[in-house]
Protein backbone atom coordinates (compact mmCIF):
# COMPACT_ATOMS: atom_id res chain seq x y z
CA UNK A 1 -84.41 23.00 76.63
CA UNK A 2 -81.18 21.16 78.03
CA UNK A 3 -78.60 23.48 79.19
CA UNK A 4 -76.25 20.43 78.47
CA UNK A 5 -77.41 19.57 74.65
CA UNK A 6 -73.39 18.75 73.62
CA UNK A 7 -75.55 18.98 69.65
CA UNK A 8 -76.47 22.34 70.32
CA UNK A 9 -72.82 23.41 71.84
CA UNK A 10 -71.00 21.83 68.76
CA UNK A 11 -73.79 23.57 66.20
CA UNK A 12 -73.16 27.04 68.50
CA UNK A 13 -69.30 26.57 68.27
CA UNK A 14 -69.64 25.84 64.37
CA UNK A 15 -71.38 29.12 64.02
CA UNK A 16 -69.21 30.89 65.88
CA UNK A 17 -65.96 29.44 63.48
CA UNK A 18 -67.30 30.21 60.53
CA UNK A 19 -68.80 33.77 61.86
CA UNK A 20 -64.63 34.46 62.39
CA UNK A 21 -63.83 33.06 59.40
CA UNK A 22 -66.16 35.10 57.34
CA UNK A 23 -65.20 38.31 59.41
CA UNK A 24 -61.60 37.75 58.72
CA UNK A 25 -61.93 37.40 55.01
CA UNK A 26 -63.91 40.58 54.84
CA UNK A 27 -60.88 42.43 57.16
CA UNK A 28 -58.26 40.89 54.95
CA UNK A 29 -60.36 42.23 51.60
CA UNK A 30 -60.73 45.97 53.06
CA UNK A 31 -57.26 45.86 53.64
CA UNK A 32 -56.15 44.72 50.21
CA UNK A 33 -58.19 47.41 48.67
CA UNK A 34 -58.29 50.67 50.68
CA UNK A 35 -60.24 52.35 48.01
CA UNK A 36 -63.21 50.33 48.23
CA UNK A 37 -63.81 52.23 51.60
CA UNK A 38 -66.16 55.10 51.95
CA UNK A 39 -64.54 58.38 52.03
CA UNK A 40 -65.91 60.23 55.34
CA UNK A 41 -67.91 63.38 54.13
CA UNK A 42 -68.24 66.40 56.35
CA UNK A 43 -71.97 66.78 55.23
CA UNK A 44 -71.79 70.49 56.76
CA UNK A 45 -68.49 71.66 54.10
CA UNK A 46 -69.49 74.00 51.42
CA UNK A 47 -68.34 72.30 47.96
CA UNK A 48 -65.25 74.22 46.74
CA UNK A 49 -65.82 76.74 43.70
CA UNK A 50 -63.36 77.58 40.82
């Protein structure tokens, strides 16, 4: 292996772009829709009775 392979630095810095881009997109969607994330649960709190 070649620590100076200027193929495998331009395939690592690919990855790495599209690894933000991805991330991003998934920010930018929990952020449109709040209510598509999990409510916390306290597993421990008794369920209320009426």
């Amino acid at each position: 292996m070649v620590k100076d392979d200027p193929e495998r630095a331009a395939r690592l810095a690919e990855a790495l772009r599209a690894n933000l881009r991805r991330r991003k997109a998934q920010s930018r969607a929990q952020e449109a829709h709040p209510a598509a994330q999990p409510l916390a649960v306290d597993p421990k709190a008794a369920p209320s009775q009426s």
